[in-house]
N, C-alpha and C. Protein backbone atom coordinates (compact mmCIF):
# COMPACT_ATOMS: atom_id res chain seq x y z
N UNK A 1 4.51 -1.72 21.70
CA UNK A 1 3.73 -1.66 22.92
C UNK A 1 2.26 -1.62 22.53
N UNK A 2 1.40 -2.95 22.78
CA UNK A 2 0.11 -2.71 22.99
C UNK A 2 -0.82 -1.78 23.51
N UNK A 3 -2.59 -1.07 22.90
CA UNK A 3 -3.18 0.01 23.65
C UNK A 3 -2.75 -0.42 24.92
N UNK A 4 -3.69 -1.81 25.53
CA UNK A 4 -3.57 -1.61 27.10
C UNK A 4 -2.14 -1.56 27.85
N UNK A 5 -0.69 -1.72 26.75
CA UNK A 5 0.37 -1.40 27.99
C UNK A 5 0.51 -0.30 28.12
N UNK A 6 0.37 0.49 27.16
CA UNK A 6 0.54 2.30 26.58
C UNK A 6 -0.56 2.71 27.92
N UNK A 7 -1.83 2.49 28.02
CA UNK A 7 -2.17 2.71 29.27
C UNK A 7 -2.47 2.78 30.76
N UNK A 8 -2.22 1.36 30.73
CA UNK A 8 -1.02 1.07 32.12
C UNK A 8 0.10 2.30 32.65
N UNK A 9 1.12 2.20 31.48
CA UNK A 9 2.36 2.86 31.63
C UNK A 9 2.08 4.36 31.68
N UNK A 10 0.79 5.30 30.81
CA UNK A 10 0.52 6.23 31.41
C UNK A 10 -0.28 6.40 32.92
N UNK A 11 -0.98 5.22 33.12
CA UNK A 11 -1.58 5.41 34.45
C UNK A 11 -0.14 5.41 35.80
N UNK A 12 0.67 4.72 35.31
CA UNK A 12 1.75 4.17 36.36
C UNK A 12 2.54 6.12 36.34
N UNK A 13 2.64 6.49 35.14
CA UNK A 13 3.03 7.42 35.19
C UNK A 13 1.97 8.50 36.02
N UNK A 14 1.14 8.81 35.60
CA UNK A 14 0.30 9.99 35.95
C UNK A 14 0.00 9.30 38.31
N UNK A 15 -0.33 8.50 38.10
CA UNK A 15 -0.32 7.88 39.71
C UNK A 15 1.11 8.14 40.37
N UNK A 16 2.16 8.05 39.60
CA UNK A 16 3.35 8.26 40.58
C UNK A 16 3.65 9.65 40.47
N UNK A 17 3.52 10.46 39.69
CA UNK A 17 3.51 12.47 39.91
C UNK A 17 2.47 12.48 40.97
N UNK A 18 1.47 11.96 41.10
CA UNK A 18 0.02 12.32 42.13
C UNK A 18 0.89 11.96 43.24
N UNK A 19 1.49 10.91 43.52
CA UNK A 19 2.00 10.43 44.91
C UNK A 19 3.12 10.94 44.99
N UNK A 20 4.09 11.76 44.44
CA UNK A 20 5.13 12.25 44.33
C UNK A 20 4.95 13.94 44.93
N UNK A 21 3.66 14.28 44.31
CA UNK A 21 3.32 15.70 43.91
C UNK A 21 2.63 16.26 45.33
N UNK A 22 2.32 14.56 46.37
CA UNK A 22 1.16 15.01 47.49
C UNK A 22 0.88 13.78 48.00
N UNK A 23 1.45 12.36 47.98
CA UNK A 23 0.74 11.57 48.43
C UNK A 23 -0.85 11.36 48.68
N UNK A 24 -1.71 11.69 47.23
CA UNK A 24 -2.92 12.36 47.19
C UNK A 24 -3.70 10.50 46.99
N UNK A 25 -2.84 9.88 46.66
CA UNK A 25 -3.54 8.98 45.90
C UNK A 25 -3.15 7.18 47.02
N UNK A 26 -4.15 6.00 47.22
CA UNK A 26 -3.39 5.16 48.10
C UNK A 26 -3.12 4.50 47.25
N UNK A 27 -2.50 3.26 48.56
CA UNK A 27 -1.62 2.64 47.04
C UNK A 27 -2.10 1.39 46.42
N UNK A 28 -3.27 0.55 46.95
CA UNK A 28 -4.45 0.43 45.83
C UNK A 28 -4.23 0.87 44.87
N UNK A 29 -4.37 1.92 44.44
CA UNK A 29 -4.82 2.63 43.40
C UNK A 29 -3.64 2.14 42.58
N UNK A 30 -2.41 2.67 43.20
CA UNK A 30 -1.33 2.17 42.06
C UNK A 30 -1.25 0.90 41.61
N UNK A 31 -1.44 0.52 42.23
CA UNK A 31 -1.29 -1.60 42.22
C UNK A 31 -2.91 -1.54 40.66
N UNK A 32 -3.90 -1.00 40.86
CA UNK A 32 -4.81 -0.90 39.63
C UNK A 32 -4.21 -1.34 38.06
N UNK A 33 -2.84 -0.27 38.39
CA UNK A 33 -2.27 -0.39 36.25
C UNK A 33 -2.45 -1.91 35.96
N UNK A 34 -1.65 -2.89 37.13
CA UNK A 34 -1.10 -3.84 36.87
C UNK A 34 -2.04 -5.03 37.10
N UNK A 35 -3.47 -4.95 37.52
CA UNK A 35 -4.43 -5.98 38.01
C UNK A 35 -4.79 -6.43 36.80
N UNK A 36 -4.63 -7.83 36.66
CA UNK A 36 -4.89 -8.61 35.72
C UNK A 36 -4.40 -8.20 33.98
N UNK A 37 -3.18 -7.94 34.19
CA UNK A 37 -2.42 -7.16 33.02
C UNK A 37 -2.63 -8.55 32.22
N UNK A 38 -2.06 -9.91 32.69
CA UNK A 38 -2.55 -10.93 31.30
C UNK A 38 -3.84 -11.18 30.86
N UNK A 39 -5.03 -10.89 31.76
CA UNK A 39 -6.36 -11.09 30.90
C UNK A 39 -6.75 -9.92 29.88
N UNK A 40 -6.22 -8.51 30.47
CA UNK A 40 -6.55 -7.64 29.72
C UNK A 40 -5.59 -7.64 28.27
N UNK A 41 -4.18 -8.25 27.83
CA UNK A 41 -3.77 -8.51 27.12
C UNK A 41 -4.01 -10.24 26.47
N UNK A 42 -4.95 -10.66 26.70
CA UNK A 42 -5.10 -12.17 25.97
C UNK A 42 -6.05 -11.32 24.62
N UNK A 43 -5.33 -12.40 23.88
CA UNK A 43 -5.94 -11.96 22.16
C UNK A 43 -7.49 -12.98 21.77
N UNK A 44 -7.41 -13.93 22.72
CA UNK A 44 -8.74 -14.89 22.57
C UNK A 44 -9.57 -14.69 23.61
N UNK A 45 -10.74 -15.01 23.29
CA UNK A 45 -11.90 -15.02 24.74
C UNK A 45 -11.01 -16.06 25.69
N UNK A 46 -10.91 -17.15 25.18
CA UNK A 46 -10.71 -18.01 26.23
C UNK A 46 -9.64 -17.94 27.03
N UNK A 47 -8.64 -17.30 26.28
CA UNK A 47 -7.40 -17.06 26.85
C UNK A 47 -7.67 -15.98 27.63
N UNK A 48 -8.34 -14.76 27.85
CA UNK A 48 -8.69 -14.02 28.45
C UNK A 48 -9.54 -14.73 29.85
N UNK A 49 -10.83 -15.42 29.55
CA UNK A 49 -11.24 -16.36 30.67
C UNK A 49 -10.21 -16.67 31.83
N UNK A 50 -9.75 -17.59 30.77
CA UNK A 50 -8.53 -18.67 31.73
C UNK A 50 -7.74 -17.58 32.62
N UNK A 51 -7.22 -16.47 31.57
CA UNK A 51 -5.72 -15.63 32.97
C UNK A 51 -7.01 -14.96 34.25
N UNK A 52 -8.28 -14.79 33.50
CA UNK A 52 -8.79 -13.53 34.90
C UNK A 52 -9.51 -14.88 35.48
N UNK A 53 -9.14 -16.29 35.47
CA UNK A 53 -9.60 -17.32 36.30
C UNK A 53 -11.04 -17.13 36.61
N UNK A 54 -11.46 -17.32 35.60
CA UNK A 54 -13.77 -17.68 35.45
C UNK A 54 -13.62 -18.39 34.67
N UNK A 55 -12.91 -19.28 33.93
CA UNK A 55 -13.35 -20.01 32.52
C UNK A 55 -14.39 -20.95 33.12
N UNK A 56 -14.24 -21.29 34.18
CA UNK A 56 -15.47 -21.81 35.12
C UNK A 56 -16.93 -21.29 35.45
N UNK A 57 -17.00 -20.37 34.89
CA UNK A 57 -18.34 -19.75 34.90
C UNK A 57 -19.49 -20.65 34.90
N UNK A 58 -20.44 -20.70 36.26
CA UNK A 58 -22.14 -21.01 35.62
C UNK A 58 -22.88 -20.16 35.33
N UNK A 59 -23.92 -20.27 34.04
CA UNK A 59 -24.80 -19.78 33.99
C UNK A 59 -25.34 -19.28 35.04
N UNK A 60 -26.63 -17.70 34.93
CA UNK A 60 -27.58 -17.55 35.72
C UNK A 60 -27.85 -16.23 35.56
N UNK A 61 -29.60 -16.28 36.15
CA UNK A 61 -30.24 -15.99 35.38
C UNK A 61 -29.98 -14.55 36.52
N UNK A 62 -29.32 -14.53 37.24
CA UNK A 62 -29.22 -13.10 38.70
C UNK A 62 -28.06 -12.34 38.08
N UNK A 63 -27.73 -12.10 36.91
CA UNK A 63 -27.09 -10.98 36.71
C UNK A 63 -27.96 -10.14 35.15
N UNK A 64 -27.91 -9.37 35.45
CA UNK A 64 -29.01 -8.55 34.59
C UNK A 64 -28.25 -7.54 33.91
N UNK A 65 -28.20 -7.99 32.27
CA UNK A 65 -27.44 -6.76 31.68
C UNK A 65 -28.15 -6.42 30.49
N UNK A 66 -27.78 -5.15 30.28
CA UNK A 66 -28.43 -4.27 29.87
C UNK A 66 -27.49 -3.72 28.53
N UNK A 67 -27.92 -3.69 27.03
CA UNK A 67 -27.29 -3.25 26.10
C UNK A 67 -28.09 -3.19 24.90
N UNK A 68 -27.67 -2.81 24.25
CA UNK A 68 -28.77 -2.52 22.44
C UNK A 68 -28.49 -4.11 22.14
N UNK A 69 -29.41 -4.16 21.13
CA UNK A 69 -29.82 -5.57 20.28
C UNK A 69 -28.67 -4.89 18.90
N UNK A 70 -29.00 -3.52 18.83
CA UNK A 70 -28.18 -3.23 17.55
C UNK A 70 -27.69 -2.17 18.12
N UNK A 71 -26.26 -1.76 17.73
CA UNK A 71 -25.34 -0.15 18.29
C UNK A 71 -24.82 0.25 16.97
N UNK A 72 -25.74 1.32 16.90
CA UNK A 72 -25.68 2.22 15.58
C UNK A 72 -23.95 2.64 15.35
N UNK A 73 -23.51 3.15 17.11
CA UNK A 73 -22.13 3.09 16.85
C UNK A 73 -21.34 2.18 17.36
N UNK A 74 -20.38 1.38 16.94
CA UNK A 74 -19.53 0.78 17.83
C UNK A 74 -18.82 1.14 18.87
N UNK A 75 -18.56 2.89 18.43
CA UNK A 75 -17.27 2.98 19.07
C UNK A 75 -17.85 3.64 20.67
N UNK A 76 -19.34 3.96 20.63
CA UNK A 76 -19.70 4.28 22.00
C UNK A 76 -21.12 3.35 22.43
N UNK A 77 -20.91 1.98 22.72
CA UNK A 77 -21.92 0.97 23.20
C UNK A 77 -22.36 0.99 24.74
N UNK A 78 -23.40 1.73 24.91
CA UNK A 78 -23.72 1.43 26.20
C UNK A 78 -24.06 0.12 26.73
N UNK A 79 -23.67 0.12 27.85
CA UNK A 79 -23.81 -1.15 28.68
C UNK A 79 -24.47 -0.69 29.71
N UNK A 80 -25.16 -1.64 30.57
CA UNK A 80 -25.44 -1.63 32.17
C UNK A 80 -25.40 -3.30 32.74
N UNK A 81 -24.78 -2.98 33.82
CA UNK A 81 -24.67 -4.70 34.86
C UNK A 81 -25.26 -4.18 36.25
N UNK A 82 -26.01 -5.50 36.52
CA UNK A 82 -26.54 -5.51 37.94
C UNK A 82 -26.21 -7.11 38.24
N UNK A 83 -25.72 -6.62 39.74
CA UNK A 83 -25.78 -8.39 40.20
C UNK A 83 -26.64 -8.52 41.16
N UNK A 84 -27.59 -9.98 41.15
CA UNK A 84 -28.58 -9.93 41.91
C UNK A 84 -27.59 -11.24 42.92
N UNK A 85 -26.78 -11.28 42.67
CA UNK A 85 -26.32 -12.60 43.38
C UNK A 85 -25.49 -11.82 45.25
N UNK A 86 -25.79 -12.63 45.90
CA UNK A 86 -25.31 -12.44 47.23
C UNK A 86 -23.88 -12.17 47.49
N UNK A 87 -23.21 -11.06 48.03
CA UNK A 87 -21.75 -11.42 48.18
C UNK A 87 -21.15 -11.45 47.02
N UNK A 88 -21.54 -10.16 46.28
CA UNK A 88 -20.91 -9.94 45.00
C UNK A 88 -19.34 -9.15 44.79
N UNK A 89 -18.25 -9.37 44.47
CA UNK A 89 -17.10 -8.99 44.95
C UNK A 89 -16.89 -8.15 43.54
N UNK A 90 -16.63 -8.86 42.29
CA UNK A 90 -16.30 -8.45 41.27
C UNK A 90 -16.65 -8.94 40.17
N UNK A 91 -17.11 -7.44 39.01
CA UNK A 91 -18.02 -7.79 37.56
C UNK A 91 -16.89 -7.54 36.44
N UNK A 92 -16.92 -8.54 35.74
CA UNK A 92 -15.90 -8.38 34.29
C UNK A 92 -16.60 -8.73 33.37
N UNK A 93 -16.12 -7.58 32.38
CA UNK A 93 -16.88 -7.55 31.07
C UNK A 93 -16.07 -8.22 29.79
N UNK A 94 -16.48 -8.98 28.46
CA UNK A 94 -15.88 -9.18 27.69
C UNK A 94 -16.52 -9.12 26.66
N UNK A 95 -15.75 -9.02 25.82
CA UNK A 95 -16.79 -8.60 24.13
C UNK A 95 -15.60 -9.75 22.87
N UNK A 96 -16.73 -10.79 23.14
CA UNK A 96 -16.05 -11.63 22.62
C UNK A 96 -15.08 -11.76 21.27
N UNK A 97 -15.36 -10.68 20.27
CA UNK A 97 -15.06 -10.56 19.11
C UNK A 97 -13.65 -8.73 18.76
N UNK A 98 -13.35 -8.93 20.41
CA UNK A 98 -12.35 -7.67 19.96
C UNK A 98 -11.55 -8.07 20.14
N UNK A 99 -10.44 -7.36 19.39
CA UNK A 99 -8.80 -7.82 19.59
C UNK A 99 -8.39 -8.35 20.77
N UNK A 100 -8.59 -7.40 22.25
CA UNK A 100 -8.78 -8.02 23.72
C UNK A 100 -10.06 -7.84 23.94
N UNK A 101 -10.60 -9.09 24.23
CA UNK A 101 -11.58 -9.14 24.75
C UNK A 101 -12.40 -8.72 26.02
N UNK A 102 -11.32 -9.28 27.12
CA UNK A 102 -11.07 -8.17 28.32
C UNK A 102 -11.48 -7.23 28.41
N UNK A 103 -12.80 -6.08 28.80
CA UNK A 103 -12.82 -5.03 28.43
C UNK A 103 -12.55 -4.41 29.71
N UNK A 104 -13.30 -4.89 30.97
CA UNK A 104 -13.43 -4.23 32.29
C UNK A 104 -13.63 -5.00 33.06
N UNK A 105 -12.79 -4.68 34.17
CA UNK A 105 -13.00 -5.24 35.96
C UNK A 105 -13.14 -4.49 36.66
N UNK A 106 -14.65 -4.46 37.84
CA UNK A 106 -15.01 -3.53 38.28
C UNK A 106 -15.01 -4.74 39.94
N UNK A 107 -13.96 -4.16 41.00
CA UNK A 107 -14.01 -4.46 41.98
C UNK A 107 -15.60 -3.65 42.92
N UNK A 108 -16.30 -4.69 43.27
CA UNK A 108 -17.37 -4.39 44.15
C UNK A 108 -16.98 -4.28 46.26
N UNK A 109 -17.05 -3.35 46.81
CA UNK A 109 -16.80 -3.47 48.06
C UNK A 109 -17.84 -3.47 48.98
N UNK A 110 -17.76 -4.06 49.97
CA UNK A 110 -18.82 -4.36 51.08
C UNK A 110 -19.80 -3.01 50.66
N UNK A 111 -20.97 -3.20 51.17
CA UNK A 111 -21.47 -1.73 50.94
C UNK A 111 -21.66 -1.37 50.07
N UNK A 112 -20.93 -1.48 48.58
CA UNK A 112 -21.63 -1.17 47.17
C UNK A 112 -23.10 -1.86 46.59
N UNK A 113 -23.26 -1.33 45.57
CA UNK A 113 -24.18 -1.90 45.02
C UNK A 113 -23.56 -2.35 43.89
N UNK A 114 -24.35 -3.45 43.28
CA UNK A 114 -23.43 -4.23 42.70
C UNK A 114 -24.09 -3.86 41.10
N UNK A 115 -23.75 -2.69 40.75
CA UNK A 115 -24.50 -2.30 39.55
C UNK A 115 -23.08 -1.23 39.13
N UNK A 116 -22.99 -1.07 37.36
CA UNK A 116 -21.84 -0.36 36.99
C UNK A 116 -22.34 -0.28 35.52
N UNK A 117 -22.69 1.23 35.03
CA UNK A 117 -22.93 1.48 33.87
C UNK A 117 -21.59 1.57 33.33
N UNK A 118 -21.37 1.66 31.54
CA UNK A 118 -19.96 2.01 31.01
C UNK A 118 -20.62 2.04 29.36
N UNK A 119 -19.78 2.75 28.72
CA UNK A 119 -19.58 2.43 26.92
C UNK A 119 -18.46 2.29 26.99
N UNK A 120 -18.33 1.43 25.93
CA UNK A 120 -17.35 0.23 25.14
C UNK A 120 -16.99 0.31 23.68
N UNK A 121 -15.80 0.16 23.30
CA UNK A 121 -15.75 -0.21 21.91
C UNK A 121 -16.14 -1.70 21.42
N UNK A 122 -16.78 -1.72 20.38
CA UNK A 122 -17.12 -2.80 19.62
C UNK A 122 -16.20 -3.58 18.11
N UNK A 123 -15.27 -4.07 18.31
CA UNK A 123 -15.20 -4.40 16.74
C UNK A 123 -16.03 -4.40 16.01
N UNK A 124 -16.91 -5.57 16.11
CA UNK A 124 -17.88 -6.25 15.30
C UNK A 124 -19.09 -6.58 15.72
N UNK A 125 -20.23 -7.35 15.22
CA UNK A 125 -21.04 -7.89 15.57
C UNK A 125 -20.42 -8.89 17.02
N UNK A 126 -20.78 -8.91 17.92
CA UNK A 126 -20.43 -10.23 18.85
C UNK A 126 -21.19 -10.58 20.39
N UNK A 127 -21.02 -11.77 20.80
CA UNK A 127 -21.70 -11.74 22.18
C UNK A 127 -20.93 -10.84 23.31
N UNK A 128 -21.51 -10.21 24.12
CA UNK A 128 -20.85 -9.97 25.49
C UNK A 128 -21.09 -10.53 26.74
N UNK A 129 -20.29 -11.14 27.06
CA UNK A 129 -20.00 -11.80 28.34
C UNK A 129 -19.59 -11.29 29.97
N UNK A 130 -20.83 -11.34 30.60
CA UNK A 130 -20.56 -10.66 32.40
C UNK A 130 -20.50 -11.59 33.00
N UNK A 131 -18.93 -11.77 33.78
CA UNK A 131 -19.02 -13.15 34.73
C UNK A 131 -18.97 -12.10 35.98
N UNK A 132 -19.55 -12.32 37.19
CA UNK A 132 -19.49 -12.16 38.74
C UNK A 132 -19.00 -13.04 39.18
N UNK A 133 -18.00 -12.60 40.03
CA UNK A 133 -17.73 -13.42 41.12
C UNK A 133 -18.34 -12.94 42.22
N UNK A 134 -19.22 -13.99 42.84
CA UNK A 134 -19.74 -13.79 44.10
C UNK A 134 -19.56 -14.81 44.88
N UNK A 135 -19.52 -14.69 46.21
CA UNK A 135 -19.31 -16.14 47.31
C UNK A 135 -18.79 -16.96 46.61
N UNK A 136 -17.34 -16.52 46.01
CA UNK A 136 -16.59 -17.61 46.25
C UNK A 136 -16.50 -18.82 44.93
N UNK A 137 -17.73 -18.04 43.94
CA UNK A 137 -17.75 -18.80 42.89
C UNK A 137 -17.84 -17.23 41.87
N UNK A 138 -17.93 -17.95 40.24
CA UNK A 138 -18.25 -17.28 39.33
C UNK A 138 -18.73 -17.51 38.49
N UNK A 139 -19.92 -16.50 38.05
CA UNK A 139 -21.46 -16.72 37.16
C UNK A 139 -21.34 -16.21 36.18
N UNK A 140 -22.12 -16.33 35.24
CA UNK A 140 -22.38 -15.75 33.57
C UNK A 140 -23.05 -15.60 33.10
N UNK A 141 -23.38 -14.55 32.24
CA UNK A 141 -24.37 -14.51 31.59
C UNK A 141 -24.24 -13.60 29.98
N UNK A 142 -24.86 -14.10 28.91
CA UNK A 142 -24.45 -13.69 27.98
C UNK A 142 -25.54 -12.85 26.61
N UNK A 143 -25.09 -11.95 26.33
CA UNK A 143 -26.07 -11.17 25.14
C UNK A 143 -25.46 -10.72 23.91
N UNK A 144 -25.92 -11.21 22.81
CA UNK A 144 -25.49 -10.63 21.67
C UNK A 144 -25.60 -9.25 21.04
N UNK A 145 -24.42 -8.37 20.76
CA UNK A 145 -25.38 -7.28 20.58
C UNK A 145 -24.66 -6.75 19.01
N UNK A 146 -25.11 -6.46 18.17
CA UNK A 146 -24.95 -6.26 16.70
C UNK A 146 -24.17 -4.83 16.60
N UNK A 147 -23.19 -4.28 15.51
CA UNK A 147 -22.96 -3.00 15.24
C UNK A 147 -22.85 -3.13 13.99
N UNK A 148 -23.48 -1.47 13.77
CA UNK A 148 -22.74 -1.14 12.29
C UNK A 148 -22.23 -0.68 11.45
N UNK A 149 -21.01 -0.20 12.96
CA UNK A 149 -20.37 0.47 12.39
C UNK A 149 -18.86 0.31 13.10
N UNK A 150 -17.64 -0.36 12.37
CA UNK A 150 -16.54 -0.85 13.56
C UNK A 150 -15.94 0.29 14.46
N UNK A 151 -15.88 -0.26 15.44
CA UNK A 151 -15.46 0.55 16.83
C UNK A 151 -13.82 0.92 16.62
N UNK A 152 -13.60 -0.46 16.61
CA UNK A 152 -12.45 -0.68 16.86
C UNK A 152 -11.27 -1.59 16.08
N UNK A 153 -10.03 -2.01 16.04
CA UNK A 153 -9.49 -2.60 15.14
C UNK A 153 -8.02 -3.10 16.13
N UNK A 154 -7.31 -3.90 15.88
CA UNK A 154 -6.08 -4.24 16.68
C UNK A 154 -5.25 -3.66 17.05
């Protein structure tokens, strides 16, 4: 069993005691373990692209991210994303050079702002990739950011 099924299967677990324990939790939430379980398990960028359906990405210059040029540590890389684009639904992160590349999907809802700080593990040196989907299409934009020290491993 892969990290991300091992955490799925504890989220599926710990979400069904919550709804068991109190119906505390909706069921959104449960349906979460399983959202885009093949992009978060693709072993290539592209294969990751293709299952979370952006390999279509355009460029542009309205998403604004934020990360070190160099991350002293791998294993805690800050990030920041902002979308300047209209009708922004959802931001996914990828770090082209880790085992899954896939790192995060952050559903945006009416009313949010379309901004989401996080740290990340790093394998290696590599680009990171933020596609938005907004209105109906999906954008990209990309930054290299260096480590030196590995985060992470398969």
């Amino acid at each position: 069993m892969t990290l991300p099924s091992r955490r799925r299967s504890v989220l599926k677990t710990l979400i069904s005691a919550a709804v068991w324990a109190g119906g505390l939790l909706p069921a959104w939430v449960a349906r979460a373990a399983e959202r885009n379980a093949p992009a978060f398990d693709a072993k290539t960028l592209d294969e990751g692209l293709a299952a979370a359906a952006v390999a279509d990405a355009v460029e542009t210059d309205l998403i604004v991210l934020k990360a070190p040029d160099i991350a002293e540590n791998s294993a805690l890389v800050h990030i920041e994303i902002e979308s300047k684009l209209p009708d922004t639904r959802s931001i996914l992160l990828f770090a082209e050079k880790n085992p899954q590349p896939f790192v995060a999907q952050f559903d945006i809802l009416p009313g949010m702002d379309p901004f989401v700080a996080v740290r990340i593990k790093m394998a290696e040196s590599a680009f990171l990739r933020v596609v938005v989907r907004a209105g109906g299409k999906s954008y990209v934009v990309r930054r290299e950011t260096k480590v030196t020290l590995g985060g992470c491993s398969g």
